[in-house]
PDB file of N, CA and C in Angstrom:
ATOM      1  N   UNK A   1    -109.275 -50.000  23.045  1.00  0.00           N
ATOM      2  CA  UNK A   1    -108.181 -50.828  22.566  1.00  0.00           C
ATOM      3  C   UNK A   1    -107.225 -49.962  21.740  1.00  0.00           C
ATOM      4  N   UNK A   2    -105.612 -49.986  22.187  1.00  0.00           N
ATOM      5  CA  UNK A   2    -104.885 -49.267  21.005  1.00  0.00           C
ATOM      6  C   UNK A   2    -104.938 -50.025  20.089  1.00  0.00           C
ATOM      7  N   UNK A   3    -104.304 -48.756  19.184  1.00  0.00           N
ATOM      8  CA  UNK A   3    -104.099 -49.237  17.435  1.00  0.00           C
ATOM      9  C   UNK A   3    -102.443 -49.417  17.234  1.00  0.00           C
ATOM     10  N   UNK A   4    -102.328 -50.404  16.419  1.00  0.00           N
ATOM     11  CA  UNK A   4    -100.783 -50.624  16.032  1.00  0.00           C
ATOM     12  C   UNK A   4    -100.279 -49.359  16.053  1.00  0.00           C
ATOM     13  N   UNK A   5    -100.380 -48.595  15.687  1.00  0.00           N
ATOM     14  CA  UNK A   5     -99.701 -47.366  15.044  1.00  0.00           C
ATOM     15  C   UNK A   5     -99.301 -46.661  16.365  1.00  0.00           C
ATOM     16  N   UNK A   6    -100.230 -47.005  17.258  1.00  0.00           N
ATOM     17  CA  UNK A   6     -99.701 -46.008  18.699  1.00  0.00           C
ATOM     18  C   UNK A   6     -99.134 -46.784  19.817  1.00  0.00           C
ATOM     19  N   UNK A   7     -99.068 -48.731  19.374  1.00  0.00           N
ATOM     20  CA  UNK A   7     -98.406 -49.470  20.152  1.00  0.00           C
ATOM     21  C   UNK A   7     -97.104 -49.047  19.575  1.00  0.00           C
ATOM     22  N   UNK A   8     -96.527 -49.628  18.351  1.00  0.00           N
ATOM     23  CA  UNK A   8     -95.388 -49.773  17.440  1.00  0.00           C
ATOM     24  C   UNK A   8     -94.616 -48.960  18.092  1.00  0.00           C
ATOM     25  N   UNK A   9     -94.823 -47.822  18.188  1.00  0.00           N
ATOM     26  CA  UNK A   9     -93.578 -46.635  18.823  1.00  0.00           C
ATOM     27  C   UNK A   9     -92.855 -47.192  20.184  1.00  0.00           C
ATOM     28  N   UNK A  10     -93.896 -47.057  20.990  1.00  0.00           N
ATOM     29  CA  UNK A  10     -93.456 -47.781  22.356  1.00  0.00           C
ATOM     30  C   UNK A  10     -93.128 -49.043  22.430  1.00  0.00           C
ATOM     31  N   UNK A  11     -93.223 -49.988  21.704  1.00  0.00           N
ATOM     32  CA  UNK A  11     -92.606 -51.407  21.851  1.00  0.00           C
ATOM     33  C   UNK A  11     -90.787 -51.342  21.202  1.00  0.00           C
ATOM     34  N   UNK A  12     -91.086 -50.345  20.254  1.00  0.00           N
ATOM     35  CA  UNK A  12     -89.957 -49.902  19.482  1.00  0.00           C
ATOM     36  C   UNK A  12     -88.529 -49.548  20.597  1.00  0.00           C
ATOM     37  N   UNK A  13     -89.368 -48.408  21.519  1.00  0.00           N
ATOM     38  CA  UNK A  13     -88.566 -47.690  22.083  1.00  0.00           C
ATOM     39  C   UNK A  13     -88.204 -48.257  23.367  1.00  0.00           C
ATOM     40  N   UNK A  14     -89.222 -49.536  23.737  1.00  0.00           N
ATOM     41  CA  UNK A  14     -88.926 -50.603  24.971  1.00  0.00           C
ATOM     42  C   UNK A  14     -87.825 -51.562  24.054  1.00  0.00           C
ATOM     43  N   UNK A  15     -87.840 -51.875  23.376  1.00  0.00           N
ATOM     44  CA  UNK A  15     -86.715 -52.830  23.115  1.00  0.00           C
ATOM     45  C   UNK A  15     -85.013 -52.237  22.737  1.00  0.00           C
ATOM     46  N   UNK A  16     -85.287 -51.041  22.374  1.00  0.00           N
ATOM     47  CA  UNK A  16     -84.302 -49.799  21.638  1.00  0.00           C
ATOM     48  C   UNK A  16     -84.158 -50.287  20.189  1.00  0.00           C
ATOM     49  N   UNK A  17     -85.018 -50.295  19.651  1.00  0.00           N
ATOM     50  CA  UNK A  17     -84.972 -50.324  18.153  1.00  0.00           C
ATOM     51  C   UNK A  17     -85.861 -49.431  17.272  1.00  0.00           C
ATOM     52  N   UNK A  18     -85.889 -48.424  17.670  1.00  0.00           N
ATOM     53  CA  UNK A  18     -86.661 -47.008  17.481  1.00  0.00           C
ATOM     54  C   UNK A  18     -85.743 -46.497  16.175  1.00  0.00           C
ATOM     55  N   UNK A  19     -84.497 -46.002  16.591  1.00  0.00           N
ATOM     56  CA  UNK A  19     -83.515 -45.488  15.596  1.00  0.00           C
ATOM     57  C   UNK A  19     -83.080 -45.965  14.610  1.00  0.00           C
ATOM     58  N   UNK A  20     -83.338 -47.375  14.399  1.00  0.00           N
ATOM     59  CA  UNK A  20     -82.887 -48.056  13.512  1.00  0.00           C
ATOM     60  C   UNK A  20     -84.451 -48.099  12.646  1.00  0.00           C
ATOM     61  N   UNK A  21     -85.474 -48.280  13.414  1.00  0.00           N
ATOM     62  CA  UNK A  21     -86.529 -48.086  12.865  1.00  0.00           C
ATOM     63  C   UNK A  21     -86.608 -47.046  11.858  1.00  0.00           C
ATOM     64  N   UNK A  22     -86.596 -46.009  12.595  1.00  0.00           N
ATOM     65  CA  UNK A  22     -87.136 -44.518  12.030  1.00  0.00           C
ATOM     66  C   UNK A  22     -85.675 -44.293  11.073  1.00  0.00           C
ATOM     67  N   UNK A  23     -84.114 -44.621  11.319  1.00  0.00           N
ATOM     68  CA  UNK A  23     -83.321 -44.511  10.000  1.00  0.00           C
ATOM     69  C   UNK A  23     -84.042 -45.516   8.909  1.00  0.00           C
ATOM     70  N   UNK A  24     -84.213 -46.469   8.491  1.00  0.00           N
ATOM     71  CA  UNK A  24     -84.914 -46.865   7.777  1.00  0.00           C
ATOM     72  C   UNK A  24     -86.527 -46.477   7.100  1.00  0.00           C
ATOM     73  N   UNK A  25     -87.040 -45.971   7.955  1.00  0.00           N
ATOM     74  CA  UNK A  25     -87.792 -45.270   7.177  1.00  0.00           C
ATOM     75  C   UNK A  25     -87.663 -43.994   6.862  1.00  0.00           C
ATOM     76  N   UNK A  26     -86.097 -42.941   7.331  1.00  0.00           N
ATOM     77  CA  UNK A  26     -86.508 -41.876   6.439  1.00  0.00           C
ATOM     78  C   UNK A  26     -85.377 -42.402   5.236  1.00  0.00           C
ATOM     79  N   UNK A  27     -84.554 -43.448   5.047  1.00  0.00           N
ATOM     80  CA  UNK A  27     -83.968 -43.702   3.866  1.00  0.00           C
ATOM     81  C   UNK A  27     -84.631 -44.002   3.086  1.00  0.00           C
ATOM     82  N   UNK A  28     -85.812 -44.438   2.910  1.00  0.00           N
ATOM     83  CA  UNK A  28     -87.180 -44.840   2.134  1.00  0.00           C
ATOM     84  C   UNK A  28     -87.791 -43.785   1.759  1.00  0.00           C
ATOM     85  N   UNK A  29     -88.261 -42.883   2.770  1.00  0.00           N
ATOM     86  CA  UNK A  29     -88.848 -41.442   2.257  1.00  0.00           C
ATOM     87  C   UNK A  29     -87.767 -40.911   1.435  1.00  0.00           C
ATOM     88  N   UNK A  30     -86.476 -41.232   1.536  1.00  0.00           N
ATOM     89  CA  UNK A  30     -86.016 -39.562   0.699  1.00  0.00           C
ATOM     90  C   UNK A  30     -85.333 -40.762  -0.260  1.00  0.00           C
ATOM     91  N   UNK A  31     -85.560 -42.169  -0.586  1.00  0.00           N
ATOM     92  CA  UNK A  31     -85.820 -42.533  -1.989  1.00  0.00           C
ATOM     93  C   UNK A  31     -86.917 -42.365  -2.791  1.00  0.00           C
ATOM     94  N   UNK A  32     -87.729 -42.003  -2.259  1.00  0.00           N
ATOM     95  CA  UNK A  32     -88.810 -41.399  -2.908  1.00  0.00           C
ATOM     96  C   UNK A  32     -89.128 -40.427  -3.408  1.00  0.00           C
ATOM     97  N   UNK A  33     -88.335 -39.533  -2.551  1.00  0.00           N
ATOM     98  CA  UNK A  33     -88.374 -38.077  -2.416  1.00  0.00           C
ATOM     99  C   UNK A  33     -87.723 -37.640  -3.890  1.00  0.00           C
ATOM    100  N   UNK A  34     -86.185 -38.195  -3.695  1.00  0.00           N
ATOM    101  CA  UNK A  34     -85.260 -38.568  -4.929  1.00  0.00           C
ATOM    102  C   UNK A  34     -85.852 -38.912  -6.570  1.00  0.00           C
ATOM    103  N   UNK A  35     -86.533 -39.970  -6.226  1.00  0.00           N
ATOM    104  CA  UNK A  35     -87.399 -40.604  -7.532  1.00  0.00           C
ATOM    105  C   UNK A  35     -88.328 -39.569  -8.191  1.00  0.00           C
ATOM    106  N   UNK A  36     -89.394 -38.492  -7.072  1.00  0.00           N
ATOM    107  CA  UNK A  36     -90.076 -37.907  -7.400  1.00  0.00           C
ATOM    108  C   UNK A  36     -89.524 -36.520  -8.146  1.00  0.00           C
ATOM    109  N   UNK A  37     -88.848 -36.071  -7.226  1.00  0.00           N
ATOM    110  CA  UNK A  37     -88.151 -34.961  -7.585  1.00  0.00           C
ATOM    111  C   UNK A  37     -87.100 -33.888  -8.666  1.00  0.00           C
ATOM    112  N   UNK A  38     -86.508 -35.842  -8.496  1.00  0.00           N
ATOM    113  CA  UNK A  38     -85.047 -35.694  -9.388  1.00  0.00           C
ATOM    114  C   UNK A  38     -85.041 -37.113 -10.385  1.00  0.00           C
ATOM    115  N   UNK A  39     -85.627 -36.993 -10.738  1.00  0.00           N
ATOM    116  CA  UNK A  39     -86.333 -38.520 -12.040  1.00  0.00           C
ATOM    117  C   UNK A  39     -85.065 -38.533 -12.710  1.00  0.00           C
ATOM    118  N   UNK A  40     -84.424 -37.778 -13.308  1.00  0.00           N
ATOM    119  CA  UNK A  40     -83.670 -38.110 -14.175  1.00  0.00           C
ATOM    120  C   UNK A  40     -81.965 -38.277 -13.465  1.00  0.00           C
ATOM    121  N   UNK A  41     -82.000 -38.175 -12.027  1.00  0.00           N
ATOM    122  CA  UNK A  41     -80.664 -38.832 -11.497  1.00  0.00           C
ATOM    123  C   UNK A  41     -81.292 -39.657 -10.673  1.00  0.00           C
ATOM    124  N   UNK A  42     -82.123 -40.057 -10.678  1.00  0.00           N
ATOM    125  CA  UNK A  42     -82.597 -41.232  -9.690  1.00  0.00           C
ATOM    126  C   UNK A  42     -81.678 -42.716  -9.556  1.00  0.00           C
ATOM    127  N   UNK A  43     -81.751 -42.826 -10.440  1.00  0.00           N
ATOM    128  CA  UNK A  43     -80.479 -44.299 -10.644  1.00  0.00           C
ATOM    129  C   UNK A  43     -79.248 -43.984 -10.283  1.00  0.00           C
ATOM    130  N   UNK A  44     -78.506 -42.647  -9.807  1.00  0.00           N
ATOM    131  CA  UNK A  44     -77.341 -42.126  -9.933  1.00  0.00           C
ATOM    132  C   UNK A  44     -77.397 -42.160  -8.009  1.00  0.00           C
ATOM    133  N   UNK A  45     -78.570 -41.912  -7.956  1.00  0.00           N
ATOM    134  CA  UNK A  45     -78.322 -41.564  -5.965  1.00  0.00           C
ATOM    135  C   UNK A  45     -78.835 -42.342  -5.070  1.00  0.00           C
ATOM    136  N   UNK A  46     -78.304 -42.691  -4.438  1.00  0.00           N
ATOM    137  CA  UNK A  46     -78.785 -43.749  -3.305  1.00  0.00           C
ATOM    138  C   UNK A  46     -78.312 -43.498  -1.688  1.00  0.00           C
ATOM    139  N   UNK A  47     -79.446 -42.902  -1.021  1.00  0.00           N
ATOM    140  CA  UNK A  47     -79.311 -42.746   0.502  1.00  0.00           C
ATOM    141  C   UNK A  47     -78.890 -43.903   1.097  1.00  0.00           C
ATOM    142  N   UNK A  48     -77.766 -43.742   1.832  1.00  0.00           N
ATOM    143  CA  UNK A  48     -77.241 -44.833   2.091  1.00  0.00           C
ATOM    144  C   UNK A  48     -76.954 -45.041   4.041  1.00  0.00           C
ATOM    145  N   UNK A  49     -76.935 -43.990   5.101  1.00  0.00           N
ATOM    146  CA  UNK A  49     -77.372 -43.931   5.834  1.00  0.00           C
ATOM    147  C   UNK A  49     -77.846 -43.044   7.325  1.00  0.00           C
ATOM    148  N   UNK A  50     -78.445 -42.962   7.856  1.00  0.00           N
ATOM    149  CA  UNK A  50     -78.544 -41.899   8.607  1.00  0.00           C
ATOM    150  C   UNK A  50     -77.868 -41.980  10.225  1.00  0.00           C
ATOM    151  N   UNK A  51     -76.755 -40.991  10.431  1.00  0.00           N
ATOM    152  CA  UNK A  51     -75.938 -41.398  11.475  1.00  0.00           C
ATOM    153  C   UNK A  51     -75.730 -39.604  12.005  1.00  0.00           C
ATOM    154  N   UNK A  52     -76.561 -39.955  13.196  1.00  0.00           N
ATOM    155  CA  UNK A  52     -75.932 -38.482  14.367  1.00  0.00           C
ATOM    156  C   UNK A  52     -77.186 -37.281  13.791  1.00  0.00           C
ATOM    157  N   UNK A  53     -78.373 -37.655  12.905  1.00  0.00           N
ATOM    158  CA  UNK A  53     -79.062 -36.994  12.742  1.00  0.00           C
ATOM    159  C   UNK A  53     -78.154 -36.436  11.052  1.00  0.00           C
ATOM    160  N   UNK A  54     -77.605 -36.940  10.195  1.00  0.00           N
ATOM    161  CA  UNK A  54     -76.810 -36.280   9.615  1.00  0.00           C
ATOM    162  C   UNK A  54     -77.316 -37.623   8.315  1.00  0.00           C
ATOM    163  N   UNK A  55     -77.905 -36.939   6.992  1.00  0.00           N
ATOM    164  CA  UNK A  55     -78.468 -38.492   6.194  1.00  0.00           C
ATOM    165  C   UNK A  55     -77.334 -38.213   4.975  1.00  0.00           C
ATOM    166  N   UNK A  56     -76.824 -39.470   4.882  1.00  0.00           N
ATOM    167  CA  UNK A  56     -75.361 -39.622   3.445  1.00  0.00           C
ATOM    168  C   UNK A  56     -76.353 -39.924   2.362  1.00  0.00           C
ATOM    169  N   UNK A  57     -75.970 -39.602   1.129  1.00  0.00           N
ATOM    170  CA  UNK A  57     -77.107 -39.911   0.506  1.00  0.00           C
ATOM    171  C   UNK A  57     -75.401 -39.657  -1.162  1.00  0.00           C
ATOM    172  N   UNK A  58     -75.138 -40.960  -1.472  1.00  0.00           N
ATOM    173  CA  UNK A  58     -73.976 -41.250  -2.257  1.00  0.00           C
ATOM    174  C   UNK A  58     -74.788 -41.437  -3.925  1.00  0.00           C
ATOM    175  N   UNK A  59     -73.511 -40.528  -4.124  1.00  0.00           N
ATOM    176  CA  UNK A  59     -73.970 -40.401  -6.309  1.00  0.00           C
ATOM    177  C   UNK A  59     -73.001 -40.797  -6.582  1.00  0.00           C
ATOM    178  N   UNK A  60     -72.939 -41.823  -7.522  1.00  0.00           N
ATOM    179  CA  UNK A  60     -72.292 -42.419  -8.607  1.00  0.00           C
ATOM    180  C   UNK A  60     -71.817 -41.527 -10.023  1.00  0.00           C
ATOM    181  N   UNK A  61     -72.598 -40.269  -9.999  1.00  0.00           N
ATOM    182  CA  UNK A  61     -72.192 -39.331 -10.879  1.00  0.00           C
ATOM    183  C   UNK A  61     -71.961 -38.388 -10.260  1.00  0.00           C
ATOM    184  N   UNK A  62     -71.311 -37.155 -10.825  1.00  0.00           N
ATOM    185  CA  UNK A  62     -70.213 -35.980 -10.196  1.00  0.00           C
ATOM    186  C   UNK A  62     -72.428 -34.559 -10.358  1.00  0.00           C
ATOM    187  N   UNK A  63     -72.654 -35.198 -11.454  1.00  0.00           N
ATOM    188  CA  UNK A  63     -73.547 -34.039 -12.122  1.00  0.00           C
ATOM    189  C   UNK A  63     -74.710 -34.622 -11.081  1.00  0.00           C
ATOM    190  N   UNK A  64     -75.173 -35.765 -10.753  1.00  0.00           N
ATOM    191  CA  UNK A  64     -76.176 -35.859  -9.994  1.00  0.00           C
ATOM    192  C   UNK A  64     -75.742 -35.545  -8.714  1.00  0.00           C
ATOM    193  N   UNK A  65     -74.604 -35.732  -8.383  1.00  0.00           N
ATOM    194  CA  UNK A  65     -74.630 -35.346  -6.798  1.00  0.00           C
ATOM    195  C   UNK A  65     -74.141 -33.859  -6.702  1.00  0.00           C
ATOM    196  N   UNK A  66     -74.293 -33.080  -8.142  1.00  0.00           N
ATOM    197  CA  UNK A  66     -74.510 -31.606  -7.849  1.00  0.00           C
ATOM    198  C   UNK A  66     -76.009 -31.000  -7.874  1.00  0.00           C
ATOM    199  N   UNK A  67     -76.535 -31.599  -8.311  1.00  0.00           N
ATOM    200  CA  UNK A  67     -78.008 -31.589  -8.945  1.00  0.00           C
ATOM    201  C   UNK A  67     -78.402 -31.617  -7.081  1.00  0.00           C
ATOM    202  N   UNK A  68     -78.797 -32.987  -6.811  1.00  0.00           N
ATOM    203  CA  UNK A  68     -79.345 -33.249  -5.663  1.00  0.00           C
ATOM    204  C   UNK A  68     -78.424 -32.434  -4.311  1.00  0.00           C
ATOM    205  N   UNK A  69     -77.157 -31.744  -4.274  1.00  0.00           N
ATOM    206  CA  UNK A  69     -76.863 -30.286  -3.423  1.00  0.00           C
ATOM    207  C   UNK A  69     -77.491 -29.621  -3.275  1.00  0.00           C
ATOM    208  N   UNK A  70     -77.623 -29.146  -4.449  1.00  0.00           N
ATOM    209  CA  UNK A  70     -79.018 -28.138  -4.583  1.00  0.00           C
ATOM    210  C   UNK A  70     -80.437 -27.967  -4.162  1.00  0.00           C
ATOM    211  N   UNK A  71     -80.847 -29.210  -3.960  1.00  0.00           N
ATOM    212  CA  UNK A  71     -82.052 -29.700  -3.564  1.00  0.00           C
ATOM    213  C   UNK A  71     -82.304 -29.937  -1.959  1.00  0.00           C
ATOM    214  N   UNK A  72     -80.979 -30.088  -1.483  1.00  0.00           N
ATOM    215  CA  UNK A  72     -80.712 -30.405   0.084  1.00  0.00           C
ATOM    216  C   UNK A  72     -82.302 -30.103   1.079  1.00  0.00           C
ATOM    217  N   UNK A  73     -82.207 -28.743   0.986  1.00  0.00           N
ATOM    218  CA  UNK A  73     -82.729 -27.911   1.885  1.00  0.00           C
ATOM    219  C   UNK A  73     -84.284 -28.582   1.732  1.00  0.00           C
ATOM    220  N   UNK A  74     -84.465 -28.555   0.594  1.00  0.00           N
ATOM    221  CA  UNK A  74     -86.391 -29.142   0.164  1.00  0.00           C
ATOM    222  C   UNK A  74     -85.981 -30.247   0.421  1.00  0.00           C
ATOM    223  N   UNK A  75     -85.261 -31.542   0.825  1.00  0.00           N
ATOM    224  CA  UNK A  75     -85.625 -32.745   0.930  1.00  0.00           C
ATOM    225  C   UNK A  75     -85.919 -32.903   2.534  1.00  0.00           C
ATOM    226  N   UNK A  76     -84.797 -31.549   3.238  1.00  0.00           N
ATOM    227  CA  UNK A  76     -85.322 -31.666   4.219  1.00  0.00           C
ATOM    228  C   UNK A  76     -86.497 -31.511   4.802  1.00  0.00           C
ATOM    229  N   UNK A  77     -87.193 -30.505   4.476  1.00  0.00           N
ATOM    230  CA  UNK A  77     -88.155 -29.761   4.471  1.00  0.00           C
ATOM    231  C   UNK A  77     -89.313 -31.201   4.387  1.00  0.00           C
ATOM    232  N   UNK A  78     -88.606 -31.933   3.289  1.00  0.00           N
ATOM    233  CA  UNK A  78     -90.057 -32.790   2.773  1.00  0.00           C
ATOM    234  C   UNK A  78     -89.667 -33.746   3.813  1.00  0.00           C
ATOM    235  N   UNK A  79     -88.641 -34.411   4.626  1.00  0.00           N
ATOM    236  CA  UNK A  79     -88.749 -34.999   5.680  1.00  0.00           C
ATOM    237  C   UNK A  79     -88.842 -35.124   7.092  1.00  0.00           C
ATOM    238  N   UNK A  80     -88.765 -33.637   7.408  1.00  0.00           N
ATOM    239  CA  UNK A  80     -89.274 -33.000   8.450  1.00  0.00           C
ATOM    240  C   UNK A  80     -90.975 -33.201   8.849  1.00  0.00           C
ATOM    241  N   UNK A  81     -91.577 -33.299   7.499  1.00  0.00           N
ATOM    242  CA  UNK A  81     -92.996 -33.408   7.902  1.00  0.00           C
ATOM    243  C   UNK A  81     -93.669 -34.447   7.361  1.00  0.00           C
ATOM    244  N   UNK A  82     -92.364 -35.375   6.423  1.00  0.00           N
ATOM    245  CA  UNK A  82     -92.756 -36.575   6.554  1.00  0.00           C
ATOM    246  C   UNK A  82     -92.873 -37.631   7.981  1.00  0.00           C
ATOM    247  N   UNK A  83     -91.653 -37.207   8.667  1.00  0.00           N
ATOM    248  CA  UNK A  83     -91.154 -38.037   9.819  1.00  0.00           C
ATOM    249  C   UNK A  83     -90.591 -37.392  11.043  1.00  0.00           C
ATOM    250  N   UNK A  84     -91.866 -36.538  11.509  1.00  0.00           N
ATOM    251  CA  UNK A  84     -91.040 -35.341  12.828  1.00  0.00           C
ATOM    252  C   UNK A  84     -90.549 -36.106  13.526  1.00  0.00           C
ATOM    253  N   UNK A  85     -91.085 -37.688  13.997  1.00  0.00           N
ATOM    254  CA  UNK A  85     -90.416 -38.376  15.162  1.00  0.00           C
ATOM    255  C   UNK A  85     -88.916 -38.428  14.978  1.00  0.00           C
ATOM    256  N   UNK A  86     -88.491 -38.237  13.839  1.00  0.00           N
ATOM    257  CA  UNK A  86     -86.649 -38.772  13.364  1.00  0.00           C
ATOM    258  C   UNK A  86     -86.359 -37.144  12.814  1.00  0.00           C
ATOM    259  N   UNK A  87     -85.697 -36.446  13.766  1.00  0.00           N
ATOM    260  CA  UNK A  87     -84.958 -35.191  13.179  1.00  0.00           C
ATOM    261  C   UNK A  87     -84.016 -35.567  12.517  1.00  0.00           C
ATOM    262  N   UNK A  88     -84.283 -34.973  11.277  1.00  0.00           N
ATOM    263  CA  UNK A  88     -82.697 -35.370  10.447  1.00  0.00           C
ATOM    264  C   UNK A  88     -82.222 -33.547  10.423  1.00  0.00           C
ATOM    265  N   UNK A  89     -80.834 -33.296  10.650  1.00  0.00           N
ATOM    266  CA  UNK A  89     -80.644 -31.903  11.071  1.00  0.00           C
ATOM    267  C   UNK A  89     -79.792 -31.395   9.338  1.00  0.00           C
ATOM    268  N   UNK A  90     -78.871 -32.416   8.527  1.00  0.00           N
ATOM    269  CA  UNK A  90     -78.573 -32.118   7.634  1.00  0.00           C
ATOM    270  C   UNK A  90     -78.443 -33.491   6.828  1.00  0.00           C
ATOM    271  N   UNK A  91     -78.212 -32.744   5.515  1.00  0.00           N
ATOM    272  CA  UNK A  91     -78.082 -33.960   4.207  1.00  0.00           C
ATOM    273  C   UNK A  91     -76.680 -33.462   3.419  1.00  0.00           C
ATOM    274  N   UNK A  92     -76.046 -34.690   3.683  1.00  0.00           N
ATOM    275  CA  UNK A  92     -74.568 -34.490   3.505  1.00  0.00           C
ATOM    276  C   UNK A  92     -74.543 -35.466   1.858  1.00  0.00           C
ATOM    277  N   UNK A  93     -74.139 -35.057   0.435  1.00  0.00           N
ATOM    278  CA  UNK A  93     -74.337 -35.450  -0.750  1.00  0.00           C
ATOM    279  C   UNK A  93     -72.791 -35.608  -1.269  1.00  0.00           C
ATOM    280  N   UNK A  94     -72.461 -37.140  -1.065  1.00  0.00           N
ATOM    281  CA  UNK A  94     -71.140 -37.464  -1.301  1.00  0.00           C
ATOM    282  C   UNK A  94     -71.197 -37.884  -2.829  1.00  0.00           C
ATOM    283  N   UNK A  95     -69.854 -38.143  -3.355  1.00  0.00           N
ATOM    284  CA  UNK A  95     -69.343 -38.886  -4.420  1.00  0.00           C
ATOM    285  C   UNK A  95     -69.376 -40.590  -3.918  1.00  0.00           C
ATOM    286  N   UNK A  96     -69.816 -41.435  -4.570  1.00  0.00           N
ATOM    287  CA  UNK A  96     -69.971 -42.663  -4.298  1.00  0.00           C
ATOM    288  C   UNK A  96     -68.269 -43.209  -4.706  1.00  0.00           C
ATOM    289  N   UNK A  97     -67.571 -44.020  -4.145  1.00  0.00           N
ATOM    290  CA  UNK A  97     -66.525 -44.495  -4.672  1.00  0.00           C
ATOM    291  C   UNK A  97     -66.217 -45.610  -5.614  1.00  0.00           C
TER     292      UNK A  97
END
């Protein structure tokens, strides 16, 4: 008998709701990622969405969304092997408006 975990994908990807799936869960991982990492701009950044393999991830402050630039490369890193099924290829760190 399968297990959810190895139906879920394929029912996902029979209906086409895979991408929307897997964007939602790596906006979850790299709020976490965020929280863990960067504690003290956590309230300042909020991933907001993942489009073309490319994750926006908007700061409300000028200093946190220099802070979390910096960090780019390790968040990828940490979601690469959080979530190989969803390549995210870059993390683009805007000014929130």
């Amino acid at each position: 008998m399968d297990r959810a975990f190895s139906i879920l994908p394929k029912v996902l990807n029979h209906r086409g709701l895979a991408d929307a799936a897997y964007s939602g869960l790596i906006l979850q991982r790299a709020s976490a990622w965020i929280r863990e990492q960067l504690p003290d701009y956590a309230a300042s950044l909020h991933p907001s969405q993942l489009k073309d393999g490319v994750l926006m991830i908007e700061g409300s402050h000028s200093i946190a969304v220099a802070e979390c630039s910096q960090h780019c490369q390790d968040l990828l890193a940490h979601l690469a092997s959080a979530v190989p099924e969803a390549p995210v290829r870059s993390v683009r760190v805007v000014r929130a408006r």
